[in-house]
N, C-alpha and C. Protein backbone atom coordinates (compact mmCIF):
# COMPACT_ATOMS: atom_id res chain seq x y z
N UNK A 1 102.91 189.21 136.11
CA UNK A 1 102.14 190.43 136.19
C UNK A 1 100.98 190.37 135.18
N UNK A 2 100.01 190.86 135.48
CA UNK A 2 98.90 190.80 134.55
C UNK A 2 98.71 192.09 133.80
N UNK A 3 97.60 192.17 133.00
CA UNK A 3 97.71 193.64 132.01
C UNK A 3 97.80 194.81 132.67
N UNK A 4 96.71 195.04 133.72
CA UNK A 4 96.39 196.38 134.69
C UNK A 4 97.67 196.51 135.21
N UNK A 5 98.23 195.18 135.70
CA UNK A 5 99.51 195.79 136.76
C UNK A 5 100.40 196.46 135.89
N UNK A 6 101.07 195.52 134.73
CA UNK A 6 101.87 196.25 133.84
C UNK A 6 101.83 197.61 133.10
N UNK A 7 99.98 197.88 132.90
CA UNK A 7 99.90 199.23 132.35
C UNK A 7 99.86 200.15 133.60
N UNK A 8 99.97 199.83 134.94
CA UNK A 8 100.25 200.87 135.92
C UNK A 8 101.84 201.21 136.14
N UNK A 9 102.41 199.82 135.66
CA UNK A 9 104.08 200.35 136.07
C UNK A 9 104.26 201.00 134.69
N UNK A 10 103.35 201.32 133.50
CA UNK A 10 103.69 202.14 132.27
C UNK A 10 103.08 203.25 132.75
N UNK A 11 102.33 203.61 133.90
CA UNK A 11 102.32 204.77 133.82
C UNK A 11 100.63 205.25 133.48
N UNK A 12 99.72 204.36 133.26
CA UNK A 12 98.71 204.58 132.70
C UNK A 12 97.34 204.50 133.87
N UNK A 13 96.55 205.27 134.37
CA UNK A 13 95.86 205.11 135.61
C UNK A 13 94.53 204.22 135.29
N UNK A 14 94.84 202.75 135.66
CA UNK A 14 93.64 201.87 135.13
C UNK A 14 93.12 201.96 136.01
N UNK A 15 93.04 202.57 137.63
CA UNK A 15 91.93 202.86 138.27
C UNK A 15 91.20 203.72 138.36
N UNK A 16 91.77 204.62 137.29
CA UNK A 16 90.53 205.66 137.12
C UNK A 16 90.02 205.58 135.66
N UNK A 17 90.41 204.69 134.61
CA UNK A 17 89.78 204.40 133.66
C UNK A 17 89.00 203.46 133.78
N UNK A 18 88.81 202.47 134.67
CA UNK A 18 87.94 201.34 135.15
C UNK A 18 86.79 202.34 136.20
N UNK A 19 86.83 203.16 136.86
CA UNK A 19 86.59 204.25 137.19
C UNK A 19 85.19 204.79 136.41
N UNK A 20 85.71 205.01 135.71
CA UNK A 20 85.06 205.56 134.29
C UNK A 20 83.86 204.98 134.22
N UNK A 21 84.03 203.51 134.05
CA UNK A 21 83.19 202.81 133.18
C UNK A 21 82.47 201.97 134.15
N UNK A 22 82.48 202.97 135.52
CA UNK A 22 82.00 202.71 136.33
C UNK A 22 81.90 200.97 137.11
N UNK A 23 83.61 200.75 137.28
CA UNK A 23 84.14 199.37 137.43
C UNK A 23 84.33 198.63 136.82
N UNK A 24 83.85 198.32 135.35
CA UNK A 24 83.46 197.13 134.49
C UNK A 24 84.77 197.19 133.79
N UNK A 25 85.52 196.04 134.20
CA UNK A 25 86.72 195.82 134.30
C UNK A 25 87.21 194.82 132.79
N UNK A 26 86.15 193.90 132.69
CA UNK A 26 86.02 193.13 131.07
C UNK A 26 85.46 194.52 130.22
N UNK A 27 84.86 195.92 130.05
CA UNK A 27 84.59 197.02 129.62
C UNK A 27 86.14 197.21 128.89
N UNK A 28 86.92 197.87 130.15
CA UNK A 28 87.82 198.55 129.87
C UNK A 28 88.53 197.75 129.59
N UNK A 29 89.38 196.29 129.78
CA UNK A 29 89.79 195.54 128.36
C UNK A 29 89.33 195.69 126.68
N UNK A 30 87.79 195.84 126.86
CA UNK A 30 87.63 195.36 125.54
C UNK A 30 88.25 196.56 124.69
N UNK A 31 87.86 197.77 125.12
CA UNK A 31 87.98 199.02 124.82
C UNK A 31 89.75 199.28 124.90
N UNK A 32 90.38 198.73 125.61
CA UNK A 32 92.11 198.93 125.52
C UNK A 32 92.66 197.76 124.37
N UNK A 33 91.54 197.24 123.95
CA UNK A 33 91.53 196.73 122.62
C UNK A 33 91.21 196.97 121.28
N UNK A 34 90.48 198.45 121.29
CA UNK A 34 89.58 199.17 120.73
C UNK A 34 90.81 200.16 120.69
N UNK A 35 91.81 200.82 121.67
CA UNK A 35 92.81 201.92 121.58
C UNK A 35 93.61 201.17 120.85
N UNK A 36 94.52 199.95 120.93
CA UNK A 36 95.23 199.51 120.14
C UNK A 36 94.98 199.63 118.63
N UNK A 37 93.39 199.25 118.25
CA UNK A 37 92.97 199.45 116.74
C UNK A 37 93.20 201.11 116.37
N UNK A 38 92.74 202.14 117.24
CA UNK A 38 92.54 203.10 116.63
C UNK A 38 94.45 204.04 116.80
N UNK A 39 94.98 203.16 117.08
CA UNK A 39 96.90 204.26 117.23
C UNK A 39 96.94 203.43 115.88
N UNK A 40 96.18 202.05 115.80
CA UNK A 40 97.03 201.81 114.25
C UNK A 40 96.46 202.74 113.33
N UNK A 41 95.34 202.89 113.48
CA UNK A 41 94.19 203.53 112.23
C UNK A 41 95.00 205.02 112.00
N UNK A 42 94.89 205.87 113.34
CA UNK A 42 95.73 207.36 113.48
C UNK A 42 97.06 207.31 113.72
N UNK A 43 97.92 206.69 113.09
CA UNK A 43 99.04 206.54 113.02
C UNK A 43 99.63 207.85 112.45
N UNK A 44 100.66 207.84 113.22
CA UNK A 44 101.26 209.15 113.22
C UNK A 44 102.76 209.41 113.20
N UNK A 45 103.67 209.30 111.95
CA UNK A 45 104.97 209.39 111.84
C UNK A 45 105.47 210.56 112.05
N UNK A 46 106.71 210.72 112.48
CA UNK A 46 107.58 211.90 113.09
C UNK A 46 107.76 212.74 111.40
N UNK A 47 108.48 211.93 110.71
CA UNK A 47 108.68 212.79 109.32
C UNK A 47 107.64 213.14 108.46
N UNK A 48 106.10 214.14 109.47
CA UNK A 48 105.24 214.38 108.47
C UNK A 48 105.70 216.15 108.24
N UNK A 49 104.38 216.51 107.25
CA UNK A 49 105.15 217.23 106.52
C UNK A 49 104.58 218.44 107.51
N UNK A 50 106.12 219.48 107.43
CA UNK A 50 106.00 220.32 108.63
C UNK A 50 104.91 221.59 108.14
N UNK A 51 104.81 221.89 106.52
CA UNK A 51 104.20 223.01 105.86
C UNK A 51 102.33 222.67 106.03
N UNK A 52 102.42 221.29 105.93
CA UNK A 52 101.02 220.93 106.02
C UNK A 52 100.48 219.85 106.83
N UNK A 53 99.89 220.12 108.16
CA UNK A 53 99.94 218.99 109.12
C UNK A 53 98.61 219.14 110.06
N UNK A 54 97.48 219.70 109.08
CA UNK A 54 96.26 219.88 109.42
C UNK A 54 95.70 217.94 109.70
N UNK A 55 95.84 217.19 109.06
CA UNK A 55 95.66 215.65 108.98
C UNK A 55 96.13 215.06 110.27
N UNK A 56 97.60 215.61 110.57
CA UNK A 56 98.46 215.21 112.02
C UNK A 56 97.63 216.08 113.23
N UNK A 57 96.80 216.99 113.16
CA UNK A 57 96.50 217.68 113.90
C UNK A 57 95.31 216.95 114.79
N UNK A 58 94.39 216.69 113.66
CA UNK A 58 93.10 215.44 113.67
C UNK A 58 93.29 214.20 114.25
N UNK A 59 94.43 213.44 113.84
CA UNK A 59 94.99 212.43 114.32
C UNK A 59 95.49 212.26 115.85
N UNK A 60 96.17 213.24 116.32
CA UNK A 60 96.84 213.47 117.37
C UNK A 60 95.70 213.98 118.30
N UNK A 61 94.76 214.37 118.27
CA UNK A 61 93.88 215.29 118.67
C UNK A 61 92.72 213.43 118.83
N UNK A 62 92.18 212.96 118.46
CA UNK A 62 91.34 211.48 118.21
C UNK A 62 92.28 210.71 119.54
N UNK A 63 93.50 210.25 119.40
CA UNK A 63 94.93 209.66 119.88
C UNK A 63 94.33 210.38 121.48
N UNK A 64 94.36 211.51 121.89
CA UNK A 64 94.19 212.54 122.68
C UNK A 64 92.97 211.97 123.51
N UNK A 65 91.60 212.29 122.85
CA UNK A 65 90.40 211.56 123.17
C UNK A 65 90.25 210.69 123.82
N UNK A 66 90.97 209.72 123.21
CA UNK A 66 90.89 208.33 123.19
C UNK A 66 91.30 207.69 124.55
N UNK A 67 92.56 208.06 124.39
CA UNK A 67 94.06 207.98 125.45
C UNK A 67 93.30 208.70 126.67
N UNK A 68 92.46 209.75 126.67
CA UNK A 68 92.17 210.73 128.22
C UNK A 68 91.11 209.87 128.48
N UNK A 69 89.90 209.14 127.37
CA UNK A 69 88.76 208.28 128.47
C UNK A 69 89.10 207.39 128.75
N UNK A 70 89.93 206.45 128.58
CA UNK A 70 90.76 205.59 129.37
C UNK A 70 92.15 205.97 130.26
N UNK A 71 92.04 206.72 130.82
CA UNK A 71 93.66 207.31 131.82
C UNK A 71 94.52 206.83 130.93
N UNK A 72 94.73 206.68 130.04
CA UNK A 72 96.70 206.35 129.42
C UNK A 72 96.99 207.48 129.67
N UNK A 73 97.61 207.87 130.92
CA UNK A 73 98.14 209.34 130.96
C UNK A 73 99.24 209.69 130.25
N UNK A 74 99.95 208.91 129.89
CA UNK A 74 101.35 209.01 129.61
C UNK A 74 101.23 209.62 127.90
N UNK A 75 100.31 209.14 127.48
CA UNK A 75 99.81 209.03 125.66
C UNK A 75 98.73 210.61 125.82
N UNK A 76 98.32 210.17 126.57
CA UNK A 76 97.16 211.49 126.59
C UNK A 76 98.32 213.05 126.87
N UNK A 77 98.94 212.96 127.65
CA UNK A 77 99.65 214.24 128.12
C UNK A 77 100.16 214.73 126.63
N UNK A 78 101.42 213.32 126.59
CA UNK A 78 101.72 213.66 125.35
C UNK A 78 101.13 214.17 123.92
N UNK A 79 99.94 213.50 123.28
CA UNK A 79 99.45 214.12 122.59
C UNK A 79 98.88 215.67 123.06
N UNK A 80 98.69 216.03 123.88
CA UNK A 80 97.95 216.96 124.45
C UNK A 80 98.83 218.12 124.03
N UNK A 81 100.18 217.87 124.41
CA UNK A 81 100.94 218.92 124.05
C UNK A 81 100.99 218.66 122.40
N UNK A 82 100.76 217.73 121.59
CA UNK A 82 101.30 217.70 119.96
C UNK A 82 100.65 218.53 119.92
N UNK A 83 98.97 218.69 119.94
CA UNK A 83 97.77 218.95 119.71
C UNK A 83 98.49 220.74 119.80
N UNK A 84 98.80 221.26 120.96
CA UNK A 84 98.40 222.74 121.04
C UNK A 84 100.19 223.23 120.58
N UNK A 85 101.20 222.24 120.64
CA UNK A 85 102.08 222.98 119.47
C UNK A 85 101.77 223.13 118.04
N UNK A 86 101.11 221.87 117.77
CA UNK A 86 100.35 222.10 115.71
C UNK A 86 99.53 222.90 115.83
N UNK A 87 98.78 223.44 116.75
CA UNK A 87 97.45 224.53 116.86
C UNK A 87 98.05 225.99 116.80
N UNK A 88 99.61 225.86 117.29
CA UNK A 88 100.25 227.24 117.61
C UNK A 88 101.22 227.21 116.65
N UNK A 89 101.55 226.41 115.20
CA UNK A 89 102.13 226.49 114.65
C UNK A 89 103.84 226.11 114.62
N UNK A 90 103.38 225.17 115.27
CA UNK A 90 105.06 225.03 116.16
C UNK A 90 105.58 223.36 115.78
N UNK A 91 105.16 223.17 114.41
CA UNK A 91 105.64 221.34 114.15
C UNK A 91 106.86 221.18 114.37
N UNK A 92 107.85 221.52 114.43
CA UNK A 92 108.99 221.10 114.87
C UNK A 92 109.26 220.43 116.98
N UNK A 93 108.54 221.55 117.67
CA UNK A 93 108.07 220.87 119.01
C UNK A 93 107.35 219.81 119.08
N UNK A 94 106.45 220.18 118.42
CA UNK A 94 105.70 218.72 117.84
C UNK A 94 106.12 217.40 117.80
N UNK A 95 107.25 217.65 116.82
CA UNK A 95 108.05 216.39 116.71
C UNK A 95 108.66 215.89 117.70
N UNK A 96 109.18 216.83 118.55
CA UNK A 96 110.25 216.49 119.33
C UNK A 96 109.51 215.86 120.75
N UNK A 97 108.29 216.12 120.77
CA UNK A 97 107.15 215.64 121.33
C UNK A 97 106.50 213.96 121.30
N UNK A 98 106.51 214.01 119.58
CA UNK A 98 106.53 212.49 119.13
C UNK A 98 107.39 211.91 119.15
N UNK A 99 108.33 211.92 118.98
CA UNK A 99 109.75 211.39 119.68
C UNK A 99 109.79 210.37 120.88
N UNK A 100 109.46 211.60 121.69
CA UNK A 100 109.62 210.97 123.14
C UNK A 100 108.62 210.31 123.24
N UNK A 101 107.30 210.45 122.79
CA UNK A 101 106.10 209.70 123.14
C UNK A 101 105.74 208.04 122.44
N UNK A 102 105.99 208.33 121.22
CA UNK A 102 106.30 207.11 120.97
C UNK A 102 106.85 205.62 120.92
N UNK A 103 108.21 205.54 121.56
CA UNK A 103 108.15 204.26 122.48
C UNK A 103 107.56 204.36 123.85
N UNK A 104 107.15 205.04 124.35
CA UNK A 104 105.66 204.88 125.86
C UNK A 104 104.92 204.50 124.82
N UNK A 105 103.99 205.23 123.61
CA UNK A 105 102.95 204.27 122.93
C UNK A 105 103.45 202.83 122.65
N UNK A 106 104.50 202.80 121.92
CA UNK A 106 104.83 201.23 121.93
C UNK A 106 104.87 200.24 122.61
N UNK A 107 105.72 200.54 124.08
CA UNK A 107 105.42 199.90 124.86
C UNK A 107 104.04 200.01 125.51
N UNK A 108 103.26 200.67 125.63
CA UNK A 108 101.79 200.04 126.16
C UNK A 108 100.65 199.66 125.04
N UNK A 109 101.08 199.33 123.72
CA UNK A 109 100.01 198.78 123.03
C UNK A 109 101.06 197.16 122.78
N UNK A 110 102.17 197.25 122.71
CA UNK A 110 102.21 195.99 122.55
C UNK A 110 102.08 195.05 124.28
N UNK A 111 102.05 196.25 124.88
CA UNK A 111 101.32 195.44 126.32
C UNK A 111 100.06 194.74 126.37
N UNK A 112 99.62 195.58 125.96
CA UNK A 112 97.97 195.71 126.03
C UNK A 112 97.89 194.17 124.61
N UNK A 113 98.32 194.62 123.49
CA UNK A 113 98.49 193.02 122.66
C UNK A 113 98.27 191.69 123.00
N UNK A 114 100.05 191.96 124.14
CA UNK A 114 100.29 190.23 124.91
C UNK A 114 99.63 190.09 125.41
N UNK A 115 98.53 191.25 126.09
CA UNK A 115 97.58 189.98 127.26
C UNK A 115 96.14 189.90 126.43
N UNK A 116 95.56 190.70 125.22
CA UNK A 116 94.37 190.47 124.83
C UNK A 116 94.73 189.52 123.62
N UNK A 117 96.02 188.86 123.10
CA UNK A 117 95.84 187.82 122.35
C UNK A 117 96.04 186.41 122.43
């Protein structure tokens, strides 16, 4: 299986992020190389702090961005909801949010890894 196929059985719509970039298919590699750098950069642990999580808000919200101009639907949804439980004061959903979302991020950046290294 090659990268596209595998990030479609993860769930991630590379025909409408290739889409995007109006086909340019070496584009949207380089750039699903460019998302891998920036989940490391906005890295985002479950045990942040629940009183102050204006930083997680920013982070998750970038993650969000990022994840929706390339279809990673699976990463985008998810943050989508972190984003408007920390907006509504609700870090504990939050978490339980990152939870689940985080091995789907895992498994599609170390996807995205094996085939761009």
């Amino acid at each position: 299986m090659d990268l596209f196929d595998e990030l479609t059985h993860l769930g991630v719509d590379v025909s409408g992020g290739v889409s995007r970039l109006g086909g340019n298919k070496a584009l949207y590699k380089r750039l699903l190389g460019s998302f891998v750098k920036s989940i490391k950069e906005y890295d985002i642990q479950i045990d942040f702090d629940e009183n102050d999580y204006d930083e997680i808000i920013k982070k998750a919200h970038a993650i969000k961005g990022i994840a929706g101009n390339l279809s990673i639907t699976p990463l985008y949804d998810g943050y989508a909801q972190i984003v408007s439980f920390l907006r509504n004061a609700e870090p504990r959903n939050a978490k339980e949010v990152l939870k689940k979302i985080l091995p789907v991020q895992n498994e599609i950046t170390a996807c995205i890894e094996k085939h761009l290294n």
